[in-house]
Protein backbone atom coordinates (compact mmCIF):
# COMPACT_ATOMS: atom_id res chain seq x y z
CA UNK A 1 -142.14 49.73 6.35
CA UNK A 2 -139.29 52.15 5.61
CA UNK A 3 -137.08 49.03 4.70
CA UNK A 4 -139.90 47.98 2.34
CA UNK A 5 -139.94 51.40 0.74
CA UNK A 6 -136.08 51.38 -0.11
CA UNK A 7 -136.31 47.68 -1.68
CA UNK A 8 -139.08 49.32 -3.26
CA UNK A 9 -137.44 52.06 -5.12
CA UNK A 10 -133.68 49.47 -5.57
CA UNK A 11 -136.45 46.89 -7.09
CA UNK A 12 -137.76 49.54 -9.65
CA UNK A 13 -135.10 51.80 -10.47
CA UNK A 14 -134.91 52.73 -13.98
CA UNK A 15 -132.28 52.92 -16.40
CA UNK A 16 -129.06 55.01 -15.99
CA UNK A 17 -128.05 57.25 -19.20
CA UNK A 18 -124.61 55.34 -19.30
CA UNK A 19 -126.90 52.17 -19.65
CA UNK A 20 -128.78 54.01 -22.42
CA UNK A 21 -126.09 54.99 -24.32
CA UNK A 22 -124.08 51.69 -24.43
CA UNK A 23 -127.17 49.47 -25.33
CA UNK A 24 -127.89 52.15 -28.50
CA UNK A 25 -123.81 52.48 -29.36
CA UNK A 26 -123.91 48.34 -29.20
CA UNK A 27 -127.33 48.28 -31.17
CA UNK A 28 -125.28 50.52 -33.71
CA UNK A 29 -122.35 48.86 -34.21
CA UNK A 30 -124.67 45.51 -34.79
CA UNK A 31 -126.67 47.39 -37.94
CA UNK A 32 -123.78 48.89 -39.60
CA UNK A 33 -123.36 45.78 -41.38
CA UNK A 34 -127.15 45.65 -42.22
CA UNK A 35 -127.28 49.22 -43.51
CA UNK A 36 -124.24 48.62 -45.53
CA UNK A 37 -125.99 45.39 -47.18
CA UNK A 38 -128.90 47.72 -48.12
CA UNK A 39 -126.50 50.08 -49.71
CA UNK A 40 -124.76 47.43 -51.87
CA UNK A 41 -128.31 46.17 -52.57
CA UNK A 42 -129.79 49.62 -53.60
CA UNK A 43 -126.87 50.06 -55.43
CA UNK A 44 -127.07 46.74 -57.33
CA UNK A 45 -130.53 47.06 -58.28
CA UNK A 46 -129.72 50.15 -59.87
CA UNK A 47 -127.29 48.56 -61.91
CA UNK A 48 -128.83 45.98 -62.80
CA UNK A 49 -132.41 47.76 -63.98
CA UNK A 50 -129.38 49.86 -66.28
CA UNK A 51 -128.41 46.78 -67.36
CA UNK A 52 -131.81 45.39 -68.26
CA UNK A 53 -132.59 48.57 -70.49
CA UNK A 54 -128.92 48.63 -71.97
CA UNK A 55 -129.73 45.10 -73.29
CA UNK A 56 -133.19 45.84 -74.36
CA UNK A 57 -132.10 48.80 -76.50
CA UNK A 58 -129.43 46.22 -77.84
CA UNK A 59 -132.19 43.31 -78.87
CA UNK A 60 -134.64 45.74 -80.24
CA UNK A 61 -131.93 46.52 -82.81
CA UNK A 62 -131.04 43.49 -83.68
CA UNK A 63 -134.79 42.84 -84.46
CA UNK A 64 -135.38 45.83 -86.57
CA UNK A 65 -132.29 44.58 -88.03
CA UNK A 66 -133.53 41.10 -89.01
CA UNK A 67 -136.58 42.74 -90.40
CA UNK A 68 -134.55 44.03 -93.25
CA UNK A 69 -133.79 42.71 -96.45
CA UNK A 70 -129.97 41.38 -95.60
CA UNK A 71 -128.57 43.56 -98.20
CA UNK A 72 -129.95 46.68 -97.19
CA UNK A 73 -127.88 44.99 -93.33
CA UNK A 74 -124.76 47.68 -93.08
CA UNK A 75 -123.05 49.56 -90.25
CA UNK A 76 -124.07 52.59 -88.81
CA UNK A 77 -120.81 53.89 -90.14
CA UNK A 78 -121.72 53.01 -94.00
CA UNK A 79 -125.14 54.35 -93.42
CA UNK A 80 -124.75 57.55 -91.14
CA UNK A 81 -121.14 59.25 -91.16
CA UNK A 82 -122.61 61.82 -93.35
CA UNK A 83 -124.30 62.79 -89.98
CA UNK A 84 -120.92 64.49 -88.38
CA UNK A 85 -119.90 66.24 -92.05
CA UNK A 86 -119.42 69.61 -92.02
CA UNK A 87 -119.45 69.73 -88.24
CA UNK A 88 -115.97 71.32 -86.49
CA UNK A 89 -116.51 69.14 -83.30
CA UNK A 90 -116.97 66.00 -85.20
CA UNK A 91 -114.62 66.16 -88.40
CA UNK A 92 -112.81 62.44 -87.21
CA UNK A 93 -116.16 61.06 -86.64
CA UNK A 94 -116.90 61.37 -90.64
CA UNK A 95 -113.86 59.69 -91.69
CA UNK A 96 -112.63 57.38 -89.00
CA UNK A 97 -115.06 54.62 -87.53
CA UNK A 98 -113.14 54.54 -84.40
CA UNK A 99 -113.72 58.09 -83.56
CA UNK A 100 -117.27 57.41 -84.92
CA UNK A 101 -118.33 54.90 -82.41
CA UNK A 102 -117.35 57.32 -79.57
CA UNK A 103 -120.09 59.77 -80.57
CA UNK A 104 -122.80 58.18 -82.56
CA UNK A 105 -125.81 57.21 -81.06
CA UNK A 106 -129.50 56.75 -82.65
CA UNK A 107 -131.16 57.08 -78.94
CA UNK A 108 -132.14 60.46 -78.03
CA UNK A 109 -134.75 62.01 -75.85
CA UNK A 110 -136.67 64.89 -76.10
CA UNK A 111 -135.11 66.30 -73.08
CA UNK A 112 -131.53 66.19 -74.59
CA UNK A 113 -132.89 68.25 -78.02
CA UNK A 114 -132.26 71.34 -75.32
CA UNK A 115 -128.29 70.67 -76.40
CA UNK A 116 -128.08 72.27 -79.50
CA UNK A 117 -125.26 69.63 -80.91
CA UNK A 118 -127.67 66.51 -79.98
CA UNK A 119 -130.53 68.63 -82.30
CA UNK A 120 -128.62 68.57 -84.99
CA UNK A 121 -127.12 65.18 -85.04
CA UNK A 122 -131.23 64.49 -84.55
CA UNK A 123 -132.31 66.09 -87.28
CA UNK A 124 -129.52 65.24 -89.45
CA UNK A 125 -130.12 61.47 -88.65
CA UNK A 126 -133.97 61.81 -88.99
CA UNK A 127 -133.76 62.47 -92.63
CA UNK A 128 -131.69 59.33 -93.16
CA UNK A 129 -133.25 56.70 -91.18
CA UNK A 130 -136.13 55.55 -92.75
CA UNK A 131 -134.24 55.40 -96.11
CA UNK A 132 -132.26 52.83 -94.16
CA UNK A 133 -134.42 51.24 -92.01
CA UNK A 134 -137.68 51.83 -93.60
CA UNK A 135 -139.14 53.38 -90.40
CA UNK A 136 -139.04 56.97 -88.69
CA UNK A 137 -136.54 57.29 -85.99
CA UNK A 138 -137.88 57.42 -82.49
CA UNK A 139 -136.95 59.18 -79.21
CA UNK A 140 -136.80 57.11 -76.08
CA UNK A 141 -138.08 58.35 -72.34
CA UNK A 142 -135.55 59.96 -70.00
CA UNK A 143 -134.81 56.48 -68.32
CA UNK A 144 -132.21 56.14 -71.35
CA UNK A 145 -130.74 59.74 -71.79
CA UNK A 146 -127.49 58.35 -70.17
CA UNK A 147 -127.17 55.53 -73.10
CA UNK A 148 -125.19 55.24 -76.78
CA UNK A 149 -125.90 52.18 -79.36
CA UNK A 150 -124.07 51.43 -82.07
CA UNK A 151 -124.41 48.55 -84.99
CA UNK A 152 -121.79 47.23 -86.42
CA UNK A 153 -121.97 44.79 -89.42
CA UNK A 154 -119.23 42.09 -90.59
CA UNK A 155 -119.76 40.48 -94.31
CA UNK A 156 -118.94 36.80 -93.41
CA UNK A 157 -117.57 35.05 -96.72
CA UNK A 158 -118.26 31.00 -96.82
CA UNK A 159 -115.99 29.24 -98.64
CA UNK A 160 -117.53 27.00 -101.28
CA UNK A 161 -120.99 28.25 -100.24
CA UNK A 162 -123.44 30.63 -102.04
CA UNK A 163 -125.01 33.33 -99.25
CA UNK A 164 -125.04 37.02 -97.91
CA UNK A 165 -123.45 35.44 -94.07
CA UNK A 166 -123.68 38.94 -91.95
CA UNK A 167 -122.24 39.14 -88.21
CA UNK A 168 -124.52 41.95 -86.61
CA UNK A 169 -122.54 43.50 -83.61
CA UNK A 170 -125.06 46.02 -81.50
CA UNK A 171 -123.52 47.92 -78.52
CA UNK A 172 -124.82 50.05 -75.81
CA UNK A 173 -122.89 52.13 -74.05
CA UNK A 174 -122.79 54.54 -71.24
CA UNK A 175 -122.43 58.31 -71.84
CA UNK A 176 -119.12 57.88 -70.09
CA UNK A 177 -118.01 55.75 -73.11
CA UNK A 178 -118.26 52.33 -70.95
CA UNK A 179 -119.49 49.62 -72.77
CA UNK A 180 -122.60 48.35 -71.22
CA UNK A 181 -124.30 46.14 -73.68
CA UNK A 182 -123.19 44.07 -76.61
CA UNK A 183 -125.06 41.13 -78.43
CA UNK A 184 -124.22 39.50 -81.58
CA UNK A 185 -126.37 37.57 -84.01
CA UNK A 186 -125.72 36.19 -87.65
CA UNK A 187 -128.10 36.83 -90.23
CA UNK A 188 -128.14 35.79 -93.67
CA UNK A 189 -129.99 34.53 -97.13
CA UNK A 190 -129.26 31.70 -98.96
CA UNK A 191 -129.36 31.72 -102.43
């Protein structure tokens, strides 16, 4: 009975902590793979939901555009440097369009009217808009705090054909100055 006892306890033994601790380190090294798939995928689904509202500020600009009579169709540059006159941070803004399209921006949010620069260019800009797009300027949620758009307009002449042929540029871009966004559309009136 005594020999029956022993094979008992040999038969049932449990686990040792070496055991333990190589089955977890192997079970480890196996996920580390998975987890960093999950990463990448988090990661990618962030950039792609930016993505999806870069583009969507982008097309809801061209379609306010399109709503317009194409003559009253010009770049945010011939309708809003008047915006960064008379400001000391901005002077090259006003006269340059290069060094406008770095700062301009008609999305704002009411959490970035605390910065006292982004007020003004605000308030500036809401006294212009609807004279040029015949509609108040809105502010956006917080989901696009982080985003710029500017239009840009191109008169396209057609040789040997009457029209008003404009190439409507819209970009979005990051606040670090990345461009994000950018779709193009013609629009134009035959006479």
């Amino acid at each position: 009975m005594l020999k029956y006892m022993i094979n008992f306890k040999r038969t049932f033994s449990g686990f040792t902590l070496v055991e333990i601790l190589i089955v977890l380190f192997l079970v480890g090294l196996l996920a580390l793979p998975f987890t960093n798939m999950f990463i990448f995928g988090v990661q990618g689904s962030h950039d792609n939901s930016e993505h999806v509202l870069a583009y969507n500020l982008a097309r809801e600009k061209i379609e306010e555009l399109r709503g317009l009579p194409p003559e009253l169709i010009k770049s945010d540059y011939a309708n809003f440097q008047e915006v960064f006159q008379d400001r000391p941070d901005f002077e090259e803004a006003c006269y340059n369009e290069d060094a406008f399209v770095k700062y301009f921006s008609d999305v704002f949010t009411d959490k970035a009217m605390t910065d006292d620069k982004i007020k003004m260019t605000y308030s500036r800009l809401r006294q212009i808009y609807p004279k040029v797009y015949l509609k108040n300027l809105k502010t956006y949620p917080e989901d696009y705090r982080f985003f710029r758009r500017v239009v840009k307009v191109d008169e396209i002449l057609q040789l040997g054909k009457p029209g008003n042929l404009k190439k409507i540029t819209v970009m979005v871009f990051e606040k670090d100055g990345k461009r994000i966004a950018q779709l193009v559309t013609l629009v134009g009136q035959q006479k």
